[in-house]
Protein backbone atom coordinates (compact mmCIF):
# COMPACT_ATOMS: atom_id res chain seq x y z
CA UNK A 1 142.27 152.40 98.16
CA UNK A 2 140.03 151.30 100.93
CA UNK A 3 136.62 152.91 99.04
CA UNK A 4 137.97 150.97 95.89
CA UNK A 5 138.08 147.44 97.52
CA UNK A 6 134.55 148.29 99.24
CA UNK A 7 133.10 149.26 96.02
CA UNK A 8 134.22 146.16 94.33
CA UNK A 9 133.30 143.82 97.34
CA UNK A 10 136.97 143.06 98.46
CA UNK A 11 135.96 145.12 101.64
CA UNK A 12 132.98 145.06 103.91
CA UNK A 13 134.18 146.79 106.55
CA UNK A 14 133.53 146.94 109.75
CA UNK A 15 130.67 147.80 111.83
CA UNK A 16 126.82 146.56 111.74
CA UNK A 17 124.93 149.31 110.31
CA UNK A 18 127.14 151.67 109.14
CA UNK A 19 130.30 149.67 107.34
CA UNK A 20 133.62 151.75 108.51
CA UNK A 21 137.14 150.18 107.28
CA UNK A 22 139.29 151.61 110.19
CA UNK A 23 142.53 151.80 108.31
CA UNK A 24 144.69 152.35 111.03
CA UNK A 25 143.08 148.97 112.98
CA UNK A 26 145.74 145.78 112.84
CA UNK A 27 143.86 143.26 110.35
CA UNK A 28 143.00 140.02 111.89
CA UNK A 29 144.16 136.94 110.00
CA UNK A 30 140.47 135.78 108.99
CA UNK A 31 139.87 139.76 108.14
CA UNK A 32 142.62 139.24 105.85
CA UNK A 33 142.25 135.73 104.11
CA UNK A 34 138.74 137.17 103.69
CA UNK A 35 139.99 139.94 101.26
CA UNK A 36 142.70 138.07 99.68
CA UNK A 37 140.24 135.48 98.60
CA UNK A 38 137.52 137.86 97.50
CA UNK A 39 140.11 140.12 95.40
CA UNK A 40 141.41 136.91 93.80
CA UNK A 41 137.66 136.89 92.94
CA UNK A 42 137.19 133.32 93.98
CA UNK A 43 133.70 131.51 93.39
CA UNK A 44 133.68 130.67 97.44
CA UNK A 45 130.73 128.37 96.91
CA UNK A 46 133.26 125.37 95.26
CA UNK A 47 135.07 125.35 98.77
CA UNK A 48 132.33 125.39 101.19
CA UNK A 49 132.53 121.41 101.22
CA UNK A 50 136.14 121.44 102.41
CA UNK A 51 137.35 119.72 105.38
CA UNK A 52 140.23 122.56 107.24
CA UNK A 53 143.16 120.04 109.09
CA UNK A 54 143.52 123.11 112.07
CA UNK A 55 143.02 121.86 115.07
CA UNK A 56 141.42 125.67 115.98
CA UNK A 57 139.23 125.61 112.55
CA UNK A 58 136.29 126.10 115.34
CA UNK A 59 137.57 129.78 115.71
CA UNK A 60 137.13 130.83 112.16
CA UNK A 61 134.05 133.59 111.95
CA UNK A 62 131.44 132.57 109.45
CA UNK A 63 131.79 135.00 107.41
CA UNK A 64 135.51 134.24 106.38
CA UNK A 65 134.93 130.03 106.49
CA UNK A 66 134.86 129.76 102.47
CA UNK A 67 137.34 132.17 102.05
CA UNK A 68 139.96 130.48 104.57
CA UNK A 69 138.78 126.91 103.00
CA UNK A 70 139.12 128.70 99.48
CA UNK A 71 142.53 130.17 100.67
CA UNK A 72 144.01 126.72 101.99
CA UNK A 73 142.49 124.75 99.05
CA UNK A 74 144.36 126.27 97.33
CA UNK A 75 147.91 125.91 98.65
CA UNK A 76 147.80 129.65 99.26
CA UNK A 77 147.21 129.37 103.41
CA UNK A 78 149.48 126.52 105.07
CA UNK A 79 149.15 127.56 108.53
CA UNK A 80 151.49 127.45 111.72
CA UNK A 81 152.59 124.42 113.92
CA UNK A 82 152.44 124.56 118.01
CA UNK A 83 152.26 121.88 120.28
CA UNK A 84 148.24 121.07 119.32
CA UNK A 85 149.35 120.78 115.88
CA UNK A 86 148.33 122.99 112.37
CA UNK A 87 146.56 125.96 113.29
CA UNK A 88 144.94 129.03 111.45
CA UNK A 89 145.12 131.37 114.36
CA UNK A 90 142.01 133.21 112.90
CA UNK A 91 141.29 135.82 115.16
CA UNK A 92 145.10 136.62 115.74
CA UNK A 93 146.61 139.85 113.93
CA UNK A 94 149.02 139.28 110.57
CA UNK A 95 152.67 140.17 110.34
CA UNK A 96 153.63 142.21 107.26
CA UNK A 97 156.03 139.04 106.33
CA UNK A 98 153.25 136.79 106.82
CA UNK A 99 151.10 138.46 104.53
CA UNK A 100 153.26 139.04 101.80
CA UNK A 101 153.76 135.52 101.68
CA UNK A 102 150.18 134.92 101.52
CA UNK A 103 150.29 138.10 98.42
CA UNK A 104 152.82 135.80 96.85
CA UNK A 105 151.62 132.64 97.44
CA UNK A 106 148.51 133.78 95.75
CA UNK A 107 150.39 134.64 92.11
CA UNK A 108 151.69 132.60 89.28
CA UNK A 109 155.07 131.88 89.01
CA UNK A 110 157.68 133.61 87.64
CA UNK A 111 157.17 136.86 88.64
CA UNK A 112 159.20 139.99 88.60
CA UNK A 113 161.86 139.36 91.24
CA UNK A 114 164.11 142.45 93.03
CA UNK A 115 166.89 142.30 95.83
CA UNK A 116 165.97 143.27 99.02
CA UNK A 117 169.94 144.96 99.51
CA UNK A 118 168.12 148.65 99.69
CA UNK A 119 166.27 148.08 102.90
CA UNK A 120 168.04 148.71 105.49
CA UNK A 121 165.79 145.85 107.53
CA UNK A 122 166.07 142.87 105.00
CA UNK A 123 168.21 140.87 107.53
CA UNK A 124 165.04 140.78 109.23
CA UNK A 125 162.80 139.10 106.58
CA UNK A 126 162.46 135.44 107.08
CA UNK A 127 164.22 132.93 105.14
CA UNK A 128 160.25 131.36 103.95
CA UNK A 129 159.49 134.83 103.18
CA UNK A 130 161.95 136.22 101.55
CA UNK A 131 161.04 135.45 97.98
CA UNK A 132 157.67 136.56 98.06
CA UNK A 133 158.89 139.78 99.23
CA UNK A 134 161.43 139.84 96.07
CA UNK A 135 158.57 139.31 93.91
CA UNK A 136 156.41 141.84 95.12
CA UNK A 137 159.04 144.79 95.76
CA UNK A 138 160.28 143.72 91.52
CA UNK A 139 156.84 144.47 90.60
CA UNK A 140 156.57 147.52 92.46
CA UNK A 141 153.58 146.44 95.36
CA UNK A 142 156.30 146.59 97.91
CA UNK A 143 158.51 150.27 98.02
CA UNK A 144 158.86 150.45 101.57
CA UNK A 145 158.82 153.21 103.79
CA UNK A 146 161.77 154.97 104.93
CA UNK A 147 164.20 152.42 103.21
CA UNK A 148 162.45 149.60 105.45
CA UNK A 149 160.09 146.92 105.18
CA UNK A 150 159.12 146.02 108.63
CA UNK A 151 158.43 142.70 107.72
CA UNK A 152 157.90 141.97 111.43
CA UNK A 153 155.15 144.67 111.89
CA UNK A 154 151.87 144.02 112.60
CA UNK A 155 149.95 144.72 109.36
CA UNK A 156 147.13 147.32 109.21
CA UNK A 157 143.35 147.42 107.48
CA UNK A 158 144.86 150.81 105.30
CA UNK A 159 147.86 149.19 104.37
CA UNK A 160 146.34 146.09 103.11
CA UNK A 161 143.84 147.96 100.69
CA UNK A 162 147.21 149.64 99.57
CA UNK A 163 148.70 146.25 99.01
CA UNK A 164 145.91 144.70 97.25
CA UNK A 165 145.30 147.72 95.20
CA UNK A 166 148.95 147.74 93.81
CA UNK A 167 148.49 144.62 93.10
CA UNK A 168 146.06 145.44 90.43
């Protein structure tokens, strides 16, 4: 999976001269909205003019700044609330539940939809991200592991190129 997003420019990897993908590594948000916006194969040059509303926009790596502006141009990246106000949390690693949503958020309507009964965690999905999660395990990108979801797990680099490549 992860050879299959490099070779098609989802994935750069990691690393300066030698790209690695470190599967087992927690993604990073930005690492993540990066990928997301590249596999929706986004022209990232219509968003570079975008003004973010986070109050910790300043934290976003270059290298992901049209993809995160693509990604909340879009309606696909909302962001959290604290005390500041809207943030992106950039740097900060992704819950499975929080990136399903974003996996979701990023299809057309109407998709395949599935009850989450035969996990024997889906009391612990989230009410916001519970029908994204019903989409995705109806068309098969979600199966679960060991009858659970996890959807409170910190997401890894190897099980996001599984996700995205599902998703195909």
């Amino acid at each position: 999976y992860a050879t299959y997003l490099y070779d098609t420019g989802v994935s750069k990897g990691t690393g300066v001269e030698i790209p690695v993908y470190q599967p087992e590594k927690n993604i990073t948000r930005a690492e993540f909205f990066a990928m997301v916006a590249r596999w929706m194969d986004l022209d990232l040059t219509q968003y570079a003019n975008v003004e973010l509303p986070f109050v910790d926009a300043a934290s976003i790596p270059d290298w992901a700044l049209n993809e995160v502006k693509a990604m909340y141009s879009l309606g696909i990246l909302k962001g959290g609330a604290n005390e500041s106000g809207l943030t992106v949390n950039a740097l900060a690693t992704i819950s499975r539940a929080e990136a399903m949503t974003i996996l979701g958020r990023s299809q057309q309507l109407g998709e395949a939809r599935d009850d989450l009964s035969a996990f024997s965690d889906a009391g612990q999905v989230p009410d916001w991200a519970a029908g994204y999660l019903r989409s995705l395990v109806g068309q098969g990108v979600i199966t679960g592991n060991d009858n659970r979801i996890r959807p409170n797990d910190l997401l890894t680099r190897g099980e996001v190129a599984k996700l995205l490549y599902a998703m195909l």
